[in-house]
PDB file of N, CA and C in Angstrom:
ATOM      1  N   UNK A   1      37.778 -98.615  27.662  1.00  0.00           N
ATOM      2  CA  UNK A   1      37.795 -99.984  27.189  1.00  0.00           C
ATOM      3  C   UNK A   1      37.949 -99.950  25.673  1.00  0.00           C
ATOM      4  N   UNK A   2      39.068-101.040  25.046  1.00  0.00           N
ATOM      5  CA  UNK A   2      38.728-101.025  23.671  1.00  0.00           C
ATOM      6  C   UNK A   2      38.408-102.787  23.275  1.00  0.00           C
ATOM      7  N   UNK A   3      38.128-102.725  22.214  1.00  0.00           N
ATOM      8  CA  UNK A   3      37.493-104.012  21.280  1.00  0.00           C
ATOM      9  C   UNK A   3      38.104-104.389  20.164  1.00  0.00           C
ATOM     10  N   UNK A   4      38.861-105.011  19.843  1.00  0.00           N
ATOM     11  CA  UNK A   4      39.151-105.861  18.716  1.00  0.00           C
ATOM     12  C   UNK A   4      38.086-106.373  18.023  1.00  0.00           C
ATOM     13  N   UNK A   5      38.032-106.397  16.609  1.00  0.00           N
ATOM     14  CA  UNK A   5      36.860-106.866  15.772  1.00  0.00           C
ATOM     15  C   UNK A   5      37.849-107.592  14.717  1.00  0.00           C
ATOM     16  N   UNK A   6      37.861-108.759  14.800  1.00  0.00           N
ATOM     17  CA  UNK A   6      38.500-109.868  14.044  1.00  0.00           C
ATOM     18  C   UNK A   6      37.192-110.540  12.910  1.00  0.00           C
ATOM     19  N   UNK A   7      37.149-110.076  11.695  1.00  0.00           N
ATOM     20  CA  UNK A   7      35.879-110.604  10.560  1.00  0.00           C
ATOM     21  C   UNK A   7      36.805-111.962  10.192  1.00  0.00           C
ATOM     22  N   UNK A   8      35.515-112.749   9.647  1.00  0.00           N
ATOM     23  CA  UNK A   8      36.094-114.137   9.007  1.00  0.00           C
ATOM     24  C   UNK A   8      34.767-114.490   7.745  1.00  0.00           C
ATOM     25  N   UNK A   9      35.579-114.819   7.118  1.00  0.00           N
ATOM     26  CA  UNK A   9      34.623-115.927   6.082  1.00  0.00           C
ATOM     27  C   UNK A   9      34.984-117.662   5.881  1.00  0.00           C
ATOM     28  N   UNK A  10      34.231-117.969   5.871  1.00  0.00           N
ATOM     29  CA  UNK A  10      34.368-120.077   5.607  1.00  0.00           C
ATOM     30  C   UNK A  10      34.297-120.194   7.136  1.00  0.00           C
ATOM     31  N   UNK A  11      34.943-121.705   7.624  1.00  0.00           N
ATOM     32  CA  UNK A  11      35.223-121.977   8.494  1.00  0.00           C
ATOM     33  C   UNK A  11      33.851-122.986   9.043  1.00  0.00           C
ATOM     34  N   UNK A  12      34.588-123.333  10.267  1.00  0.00           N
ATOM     35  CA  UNK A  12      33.408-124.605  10.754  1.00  0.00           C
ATOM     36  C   UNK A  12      32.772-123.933  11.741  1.00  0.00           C
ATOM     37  N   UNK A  13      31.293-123.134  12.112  1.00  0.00           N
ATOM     38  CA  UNK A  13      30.944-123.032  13.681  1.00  0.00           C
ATOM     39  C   UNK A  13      30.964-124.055  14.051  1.00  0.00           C
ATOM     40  N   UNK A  14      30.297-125.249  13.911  1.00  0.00           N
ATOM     41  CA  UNK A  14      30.034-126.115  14.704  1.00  0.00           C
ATOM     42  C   UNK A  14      31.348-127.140  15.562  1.00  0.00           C
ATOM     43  N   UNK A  15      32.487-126.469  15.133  1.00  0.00           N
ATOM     44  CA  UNK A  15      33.744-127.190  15.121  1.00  0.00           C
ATOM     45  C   UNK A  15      34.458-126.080  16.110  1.00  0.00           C
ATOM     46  N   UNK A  16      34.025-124.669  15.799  1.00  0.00           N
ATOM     47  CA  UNK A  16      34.269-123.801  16.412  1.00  0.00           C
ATOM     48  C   UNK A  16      33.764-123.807  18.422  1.00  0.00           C
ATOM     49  N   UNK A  17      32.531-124.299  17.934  1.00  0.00           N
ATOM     50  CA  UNK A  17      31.838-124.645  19.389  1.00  0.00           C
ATOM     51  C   UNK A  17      32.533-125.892  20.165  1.00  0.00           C
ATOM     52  N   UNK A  18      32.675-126.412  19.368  1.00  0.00           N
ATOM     53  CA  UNK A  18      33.194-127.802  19.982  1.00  0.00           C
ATOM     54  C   UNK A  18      34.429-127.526  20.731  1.00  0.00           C
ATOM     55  N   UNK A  19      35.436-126.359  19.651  1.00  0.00           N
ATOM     56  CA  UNK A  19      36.562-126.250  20.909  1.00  0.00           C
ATOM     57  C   UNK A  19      36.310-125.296  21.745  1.00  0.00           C
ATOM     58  N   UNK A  20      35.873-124.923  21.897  1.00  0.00           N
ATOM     59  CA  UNK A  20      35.623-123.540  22.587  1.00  0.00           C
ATOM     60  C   UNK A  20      34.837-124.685  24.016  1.00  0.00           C
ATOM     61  N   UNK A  21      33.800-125.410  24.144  1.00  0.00           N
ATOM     62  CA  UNK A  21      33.383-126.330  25.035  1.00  0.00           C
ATOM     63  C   UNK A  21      34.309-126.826  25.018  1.00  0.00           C
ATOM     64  N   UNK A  22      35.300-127.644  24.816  1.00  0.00           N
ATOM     65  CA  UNK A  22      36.559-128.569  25.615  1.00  0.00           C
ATOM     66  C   UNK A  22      37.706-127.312  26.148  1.00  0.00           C
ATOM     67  N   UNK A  23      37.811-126.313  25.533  1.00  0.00           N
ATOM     68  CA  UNK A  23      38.589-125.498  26.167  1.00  0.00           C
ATOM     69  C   UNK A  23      38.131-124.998  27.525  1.00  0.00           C
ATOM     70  N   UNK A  24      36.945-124.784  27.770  1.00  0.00           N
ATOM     71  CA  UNK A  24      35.775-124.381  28.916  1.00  0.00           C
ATOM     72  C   UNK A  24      35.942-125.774  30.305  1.00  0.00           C
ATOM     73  N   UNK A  25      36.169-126.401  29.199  1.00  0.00           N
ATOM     74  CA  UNK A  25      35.682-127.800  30.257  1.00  0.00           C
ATOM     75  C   UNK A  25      37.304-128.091  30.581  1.00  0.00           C
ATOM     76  N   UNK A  26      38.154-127.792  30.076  1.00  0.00           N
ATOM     77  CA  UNK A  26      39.365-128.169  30.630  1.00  0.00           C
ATOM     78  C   UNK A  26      40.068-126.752  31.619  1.00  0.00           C
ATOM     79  N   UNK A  27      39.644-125.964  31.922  1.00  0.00           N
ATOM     80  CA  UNK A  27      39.779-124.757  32.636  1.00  0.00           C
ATOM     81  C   UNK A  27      40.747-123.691  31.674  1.00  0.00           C
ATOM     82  N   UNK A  28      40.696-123.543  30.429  1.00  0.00           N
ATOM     83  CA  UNK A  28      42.171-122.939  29.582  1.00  0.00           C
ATOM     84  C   UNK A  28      40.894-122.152  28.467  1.00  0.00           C
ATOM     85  N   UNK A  29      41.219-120.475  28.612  1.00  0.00           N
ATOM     86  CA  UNK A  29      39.969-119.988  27.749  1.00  0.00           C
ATOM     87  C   UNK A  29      41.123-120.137  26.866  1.00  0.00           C
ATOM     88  N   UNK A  30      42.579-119.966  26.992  1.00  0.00           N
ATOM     89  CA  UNK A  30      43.173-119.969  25.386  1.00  0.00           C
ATOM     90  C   UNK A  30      43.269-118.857  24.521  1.00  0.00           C
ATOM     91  N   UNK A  31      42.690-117.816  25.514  1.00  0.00           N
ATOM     92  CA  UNK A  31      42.671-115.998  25.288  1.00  0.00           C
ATOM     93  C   UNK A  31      44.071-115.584  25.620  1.00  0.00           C
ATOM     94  N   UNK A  32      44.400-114.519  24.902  1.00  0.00           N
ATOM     95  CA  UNK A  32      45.377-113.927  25.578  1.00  0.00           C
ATOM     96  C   UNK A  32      45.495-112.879  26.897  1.00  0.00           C
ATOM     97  N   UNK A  33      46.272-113.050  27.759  1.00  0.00           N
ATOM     98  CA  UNK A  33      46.888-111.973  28.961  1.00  0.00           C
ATOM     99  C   UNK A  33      45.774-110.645  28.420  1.00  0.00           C
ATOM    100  N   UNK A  34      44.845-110.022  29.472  1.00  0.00           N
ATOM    101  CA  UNK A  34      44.056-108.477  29.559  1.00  0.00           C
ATOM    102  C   UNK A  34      42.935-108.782  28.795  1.00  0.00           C
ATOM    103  N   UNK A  35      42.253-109.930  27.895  1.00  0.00           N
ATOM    104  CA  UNK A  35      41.109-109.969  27.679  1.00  0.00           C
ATOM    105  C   UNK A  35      40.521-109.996  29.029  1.00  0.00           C
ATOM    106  N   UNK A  36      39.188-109.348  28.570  1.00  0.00           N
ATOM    107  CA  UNK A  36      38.263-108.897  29.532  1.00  0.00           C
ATOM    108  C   UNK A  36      36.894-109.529  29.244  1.00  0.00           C
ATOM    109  N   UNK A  37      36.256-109.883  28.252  1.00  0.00           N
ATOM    110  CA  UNK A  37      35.524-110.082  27.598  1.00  0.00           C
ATOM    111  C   UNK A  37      35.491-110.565  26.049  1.00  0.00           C
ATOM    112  N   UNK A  38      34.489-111.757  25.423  1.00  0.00           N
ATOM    113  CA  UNK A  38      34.738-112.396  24.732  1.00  0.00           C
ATOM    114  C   UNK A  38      33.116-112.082  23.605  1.00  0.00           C
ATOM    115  N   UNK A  39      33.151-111.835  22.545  1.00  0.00           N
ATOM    116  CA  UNK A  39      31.999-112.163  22.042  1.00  0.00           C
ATOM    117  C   UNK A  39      31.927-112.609  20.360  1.00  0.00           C
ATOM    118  N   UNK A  40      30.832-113.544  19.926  1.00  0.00           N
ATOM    119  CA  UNK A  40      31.434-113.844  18.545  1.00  0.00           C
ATOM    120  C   UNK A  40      30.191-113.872  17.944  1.00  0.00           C
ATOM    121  N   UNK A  41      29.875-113.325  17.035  1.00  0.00           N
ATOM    122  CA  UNK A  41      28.963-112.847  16.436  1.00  0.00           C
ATOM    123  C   UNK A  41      29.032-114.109  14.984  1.00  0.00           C
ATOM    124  N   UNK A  42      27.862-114.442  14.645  1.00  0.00           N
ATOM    125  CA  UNK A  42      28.168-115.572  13.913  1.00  0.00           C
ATOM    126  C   UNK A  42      26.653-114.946  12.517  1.00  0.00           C
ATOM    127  N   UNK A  43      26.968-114.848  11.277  1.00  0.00           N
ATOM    128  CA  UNK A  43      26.264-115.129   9.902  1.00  0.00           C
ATOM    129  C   UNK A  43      25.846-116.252   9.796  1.00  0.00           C
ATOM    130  N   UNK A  44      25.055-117.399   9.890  1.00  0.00           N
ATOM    131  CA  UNK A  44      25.137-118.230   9.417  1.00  0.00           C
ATOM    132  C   UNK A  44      24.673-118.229   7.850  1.00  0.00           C
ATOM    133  N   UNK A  45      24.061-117.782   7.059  1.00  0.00           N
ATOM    134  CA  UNK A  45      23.772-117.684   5.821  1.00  0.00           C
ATOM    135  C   UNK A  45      24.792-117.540   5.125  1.00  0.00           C
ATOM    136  N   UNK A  46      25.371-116.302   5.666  1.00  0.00           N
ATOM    137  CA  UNK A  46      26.380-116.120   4.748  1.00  0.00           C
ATOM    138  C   UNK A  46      28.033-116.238   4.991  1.00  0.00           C
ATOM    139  N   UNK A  47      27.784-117.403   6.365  1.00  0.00           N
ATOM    140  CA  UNK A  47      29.011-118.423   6.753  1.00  0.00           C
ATOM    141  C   UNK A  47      29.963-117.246   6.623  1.00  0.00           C
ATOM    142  N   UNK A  48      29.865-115.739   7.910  1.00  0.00           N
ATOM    143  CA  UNK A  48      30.783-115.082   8.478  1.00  0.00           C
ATOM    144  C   UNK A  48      30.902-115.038   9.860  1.00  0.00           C
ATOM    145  N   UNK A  49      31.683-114.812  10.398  1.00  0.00           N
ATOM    146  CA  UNK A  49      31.721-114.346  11.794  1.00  0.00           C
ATOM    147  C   UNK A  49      32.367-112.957  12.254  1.00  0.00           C
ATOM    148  N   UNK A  50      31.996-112.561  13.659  1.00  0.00           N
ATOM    149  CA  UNK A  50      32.704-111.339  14.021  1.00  0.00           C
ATOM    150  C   UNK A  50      33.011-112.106  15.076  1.00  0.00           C
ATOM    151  N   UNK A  51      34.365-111.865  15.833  1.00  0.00           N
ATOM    152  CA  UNK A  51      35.189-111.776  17.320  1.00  0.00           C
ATOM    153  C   UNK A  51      35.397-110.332  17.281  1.00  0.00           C
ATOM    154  N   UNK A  52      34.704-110.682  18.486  1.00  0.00           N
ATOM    155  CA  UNK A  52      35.169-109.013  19.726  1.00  0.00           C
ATOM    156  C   UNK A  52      35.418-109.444  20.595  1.00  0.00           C
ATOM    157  N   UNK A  53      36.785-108.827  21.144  1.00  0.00           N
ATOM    158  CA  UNK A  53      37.389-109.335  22.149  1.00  0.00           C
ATOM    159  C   UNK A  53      37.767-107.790  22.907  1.00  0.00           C
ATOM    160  N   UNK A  54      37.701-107.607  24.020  1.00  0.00           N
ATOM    161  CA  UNK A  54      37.411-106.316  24.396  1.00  0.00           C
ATOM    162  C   UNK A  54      38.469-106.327  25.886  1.00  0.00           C
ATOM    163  N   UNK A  55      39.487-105.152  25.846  1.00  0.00           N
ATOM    164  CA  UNK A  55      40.440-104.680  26.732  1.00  0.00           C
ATOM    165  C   UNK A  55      40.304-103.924  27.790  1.00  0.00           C
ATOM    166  N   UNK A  56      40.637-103.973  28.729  1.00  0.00           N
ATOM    167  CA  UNK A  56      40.730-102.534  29.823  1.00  0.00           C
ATOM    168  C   UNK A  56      41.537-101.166  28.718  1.00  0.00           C
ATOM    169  N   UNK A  57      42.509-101.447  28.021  1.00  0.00           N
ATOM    170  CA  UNK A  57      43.029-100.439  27.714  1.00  0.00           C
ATOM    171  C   UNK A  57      43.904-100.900  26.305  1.00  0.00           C
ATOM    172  N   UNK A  58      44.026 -99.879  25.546  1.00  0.00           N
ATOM    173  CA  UNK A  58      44.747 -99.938  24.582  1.00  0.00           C
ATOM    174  C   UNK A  58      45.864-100.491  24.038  1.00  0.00           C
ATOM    175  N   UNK A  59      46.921-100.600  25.162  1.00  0.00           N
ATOM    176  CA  UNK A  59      48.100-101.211  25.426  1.00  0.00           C
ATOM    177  C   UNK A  59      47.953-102.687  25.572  1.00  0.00           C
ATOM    178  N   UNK A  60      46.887-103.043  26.214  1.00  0.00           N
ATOM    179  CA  UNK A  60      47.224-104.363  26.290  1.00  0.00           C
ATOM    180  C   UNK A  60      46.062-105.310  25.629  1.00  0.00           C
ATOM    181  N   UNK A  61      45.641-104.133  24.375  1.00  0.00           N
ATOM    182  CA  UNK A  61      45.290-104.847  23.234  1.00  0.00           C
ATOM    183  C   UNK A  61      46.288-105.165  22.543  1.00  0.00           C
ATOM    184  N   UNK A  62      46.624-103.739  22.295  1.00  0.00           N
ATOM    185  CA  UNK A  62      48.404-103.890  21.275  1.00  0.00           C
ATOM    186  C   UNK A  62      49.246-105.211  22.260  1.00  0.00           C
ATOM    187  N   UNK A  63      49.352-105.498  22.808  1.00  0.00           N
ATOM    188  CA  UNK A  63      50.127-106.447  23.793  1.00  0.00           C
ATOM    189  C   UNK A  63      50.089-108.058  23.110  1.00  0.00           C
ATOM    190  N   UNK A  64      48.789-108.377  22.940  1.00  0.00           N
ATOM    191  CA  UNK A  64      47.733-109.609  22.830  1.00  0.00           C
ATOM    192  C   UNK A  64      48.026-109.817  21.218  1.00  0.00           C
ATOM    193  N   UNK A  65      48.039-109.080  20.310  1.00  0.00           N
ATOM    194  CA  UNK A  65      48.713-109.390  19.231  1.00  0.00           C
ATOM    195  C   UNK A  65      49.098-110.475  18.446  1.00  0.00           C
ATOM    196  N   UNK A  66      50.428-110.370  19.262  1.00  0.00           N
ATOM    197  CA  UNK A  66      51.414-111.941  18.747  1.00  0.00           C
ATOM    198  C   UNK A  66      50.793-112.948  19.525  1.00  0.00           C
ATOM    199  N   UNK A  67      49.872-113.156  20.656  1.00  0.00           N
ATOM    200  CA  UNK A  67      48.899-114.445  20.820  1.00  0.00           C
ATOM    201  C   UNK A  67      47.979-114.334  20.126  1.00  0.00           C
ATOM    202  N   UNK A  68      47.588-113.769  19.250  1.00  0.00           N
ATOM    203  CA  UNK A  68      46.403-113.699  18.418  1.00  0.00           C
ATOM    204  C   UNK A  68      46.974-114.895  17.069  1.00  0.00           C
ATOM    205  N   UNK A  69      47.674-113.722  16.758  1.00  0.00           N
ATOM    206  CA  UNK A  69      48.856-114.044  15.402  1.00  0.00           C
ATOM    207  C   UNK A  69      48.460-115.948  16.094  1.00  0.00           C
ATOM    208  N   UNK A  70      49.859-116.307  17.252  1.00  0.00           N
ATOM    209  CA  UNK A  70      49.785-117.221  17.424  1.00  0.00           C
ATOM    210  C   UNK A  70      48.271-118.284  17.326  1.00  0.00           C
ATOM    211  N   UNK A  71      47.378-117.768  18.047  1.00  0.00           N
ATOM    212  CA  UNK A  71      46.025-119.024  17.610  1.00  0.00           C
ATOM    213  C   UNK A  71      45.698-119.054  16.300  1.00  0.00           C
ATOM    214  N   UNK A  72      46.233-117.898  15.275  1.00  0.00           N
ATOM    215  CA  UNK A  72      45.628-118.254  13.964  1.00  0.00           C
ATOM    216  C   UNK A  72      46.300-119.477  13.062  1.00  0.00           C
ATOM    217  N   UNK A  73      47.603-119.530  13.534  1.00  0.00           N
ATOM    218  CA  UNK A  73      48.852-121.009  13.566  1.00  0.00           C
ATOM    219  C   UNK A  73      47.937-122.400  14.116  1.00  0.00           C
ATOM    220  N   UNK A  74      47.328-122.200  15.739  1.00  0.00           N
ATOM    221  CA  UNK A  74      46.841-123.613  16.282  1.00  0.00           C
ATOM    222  C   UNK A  74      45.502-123.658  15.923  1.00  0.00           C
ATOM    223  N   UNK A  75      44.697-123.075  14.614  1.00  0.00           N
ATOM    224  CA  UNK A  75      42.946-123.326  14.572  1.00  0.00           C
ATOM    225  C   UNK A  75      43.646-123.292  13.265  1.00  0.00           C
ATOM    226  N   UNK A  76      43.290-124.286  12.466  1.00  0.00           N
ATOM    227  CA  UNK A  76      43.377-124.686  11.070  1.00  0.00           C
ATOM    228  C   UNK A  76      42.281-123.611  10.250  1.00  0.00           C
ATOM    229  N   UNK A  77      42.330-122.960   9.156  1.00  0.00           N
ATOM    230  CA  UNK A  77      41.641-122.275   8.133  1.00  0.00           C
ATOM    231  C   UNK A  77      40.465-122.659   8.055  1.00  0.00           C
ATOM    232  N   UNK A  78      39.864-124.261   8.113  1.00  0.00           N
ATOM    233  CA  UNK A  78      38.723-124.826   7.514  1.00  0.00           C
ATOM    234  C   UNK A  78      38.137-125.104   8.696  1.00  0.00           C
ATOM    235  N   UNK A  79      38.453-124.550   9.709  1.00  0.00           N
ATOM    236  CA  UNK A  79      37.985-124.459  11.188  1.00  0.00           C
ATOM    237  C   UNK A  79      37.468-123.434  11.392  1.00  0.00           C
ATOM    238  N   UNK A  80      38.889-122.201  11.126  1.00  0.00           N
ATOM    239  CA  UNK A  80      37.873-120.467  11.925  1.00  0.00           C
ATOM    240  C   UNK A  80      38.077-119.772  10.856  1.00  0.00           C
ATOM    241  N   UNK A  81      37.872-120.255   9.616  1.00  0.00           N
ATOM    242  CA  UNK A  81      37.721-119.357   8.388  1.00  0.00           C
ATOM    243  C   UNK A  81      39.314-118.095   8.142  1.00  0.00           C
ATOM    244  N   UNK A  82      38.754-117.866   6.997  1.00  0.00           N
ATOM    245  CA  UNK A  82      39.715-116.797   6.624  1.00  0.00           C
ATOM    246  C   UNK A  82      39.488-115.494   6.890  1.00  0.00           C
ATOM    247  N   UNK A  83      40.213-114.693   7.462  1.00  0.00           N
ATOM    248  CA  UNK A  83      40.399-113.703   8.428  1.00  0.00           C
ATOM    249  C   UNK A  83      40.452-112.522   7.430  1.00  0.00           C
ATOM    250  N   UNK A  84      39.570-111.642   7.669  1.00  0.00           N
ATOM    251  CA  UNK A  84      39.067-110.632   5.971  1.00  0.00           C
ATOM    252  C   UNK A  84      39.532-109.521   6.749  1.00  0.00           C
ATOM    253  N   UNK A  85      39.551-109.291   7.969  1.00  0.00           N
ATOM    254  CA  UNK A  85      40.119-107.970   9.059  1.00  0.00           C
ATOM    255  C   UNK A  85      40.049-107.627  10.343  1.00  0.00           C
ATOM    256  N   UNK A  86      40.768-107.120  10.434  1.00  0.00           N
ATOM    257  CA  UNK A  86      40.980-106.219  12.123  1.00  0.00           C
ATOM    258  C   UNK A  86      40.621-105.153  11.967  1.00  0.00           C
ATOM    259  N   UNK A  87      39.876-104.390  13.226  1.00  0.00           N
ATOM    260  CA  UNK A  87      39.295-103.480  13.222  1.00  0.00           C
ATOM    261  C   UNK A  87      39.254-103.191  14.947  1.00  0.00           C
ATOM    262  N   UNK A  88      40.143-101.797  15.411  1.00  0.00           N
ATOM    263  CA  UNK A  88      40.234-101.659  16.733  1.00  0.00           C
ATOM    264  C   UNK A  88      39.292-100.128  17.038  1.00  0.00           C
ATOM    265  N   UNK A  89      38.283-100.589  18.010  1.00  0.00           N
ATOM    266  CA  UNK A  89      37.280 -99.751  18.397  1.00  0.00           C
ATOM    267  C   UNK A  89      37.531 -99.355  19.724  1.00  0.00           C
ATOM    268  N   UNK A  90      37.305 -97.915  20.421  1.00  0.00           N
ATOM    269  CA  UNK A  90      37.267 -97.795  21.688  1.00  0.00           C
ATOM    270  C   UNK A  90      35.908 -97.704  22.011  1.00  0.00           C
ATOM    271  N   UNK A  91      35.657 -98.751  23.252  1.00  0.00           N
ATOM    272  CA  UNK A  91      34.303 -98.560  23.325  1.00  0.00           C
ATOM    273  C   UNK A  91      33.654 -97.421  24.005  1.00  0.00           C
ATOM    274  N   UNK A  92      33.004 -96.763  23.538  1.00  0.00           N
ATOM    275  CA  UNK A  92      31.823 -95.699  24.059  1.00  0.00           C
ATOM    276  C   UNK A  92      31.070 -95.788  25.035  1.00  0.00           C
ATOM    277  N   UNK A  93      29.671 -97.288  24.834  1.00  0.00           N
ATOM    278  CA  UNK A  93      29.101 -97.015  25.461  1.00  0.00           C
ATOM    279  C   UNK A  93      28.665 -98.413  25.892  1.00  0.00           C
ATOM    280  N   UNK A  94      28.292 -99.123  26.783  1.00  0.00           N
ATOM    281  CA  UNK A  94      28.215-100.470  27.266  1.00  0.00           C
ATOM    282  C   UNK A  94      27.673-101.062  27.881  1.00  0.00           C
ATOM    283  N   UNK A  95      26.153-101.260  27.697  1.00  0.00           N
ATOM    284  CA  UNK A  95      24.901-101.587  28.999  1.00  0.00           C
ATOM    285  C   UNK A  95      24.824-102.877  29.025  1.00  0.00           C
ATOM    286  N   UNK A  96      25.623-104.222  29.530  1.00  0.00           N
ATOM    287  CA  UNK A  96      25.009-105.431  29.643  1.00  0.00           C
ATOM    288  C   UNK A  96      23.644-105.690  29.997  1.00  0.00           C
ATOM    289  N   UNK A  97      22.877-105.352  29.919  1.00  0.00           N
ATOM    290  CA  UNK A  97      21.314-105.882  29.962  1.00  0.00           C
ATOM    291  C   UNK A  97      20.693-106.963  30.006  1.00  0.00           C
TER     292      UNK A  97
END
């Protein structure tokens, strides 16, 4: 399994939640093709976030890409902040608990 780690600074959570619930509620996660798993790690102090978005396999992380690219076009800047990096991890080790 690997993980995408997408960092951000600024941006709205609370605006963030909001679409993320109408996307939920309208049946459309709005993820790209081979996500497997979704998680977003949120600063509030220091108004950052982490997305991990996590693959069966390597390839169809590299795949997901240009829909990534693409949602950073349909979520306005002052929505999901400015995007400080990517960072691709294979995951190791993984106990949902």
């Amino acid at each position: 399994m690997f993980a995408r780690v997408a960092s951000f600074e600024g941006g709205d959570t609370e605006k963030l939640r909001e679409m993320n619930e109408q996307r939920m509620q309208s049946g459309e996660s709005g993820m790209p093709e081979g996500v497997k798993r979704i998680l977003v790690l949120n600063d509030e102090g220091a108004n950052r976030r982490l997305f991990i978005t996590f693959f069966e396999s390597e390839d169809a992380l590299r795949a997901a890409e240009s829909q990534f690219a693409a949602m950073g076009d349909e979520v306005r800047e002052d929505v999901r902040g400015r995007r400080t990096g990517i960072d691709v991890y294979q995951v190791v080790f993984d106990d949902q608990a």
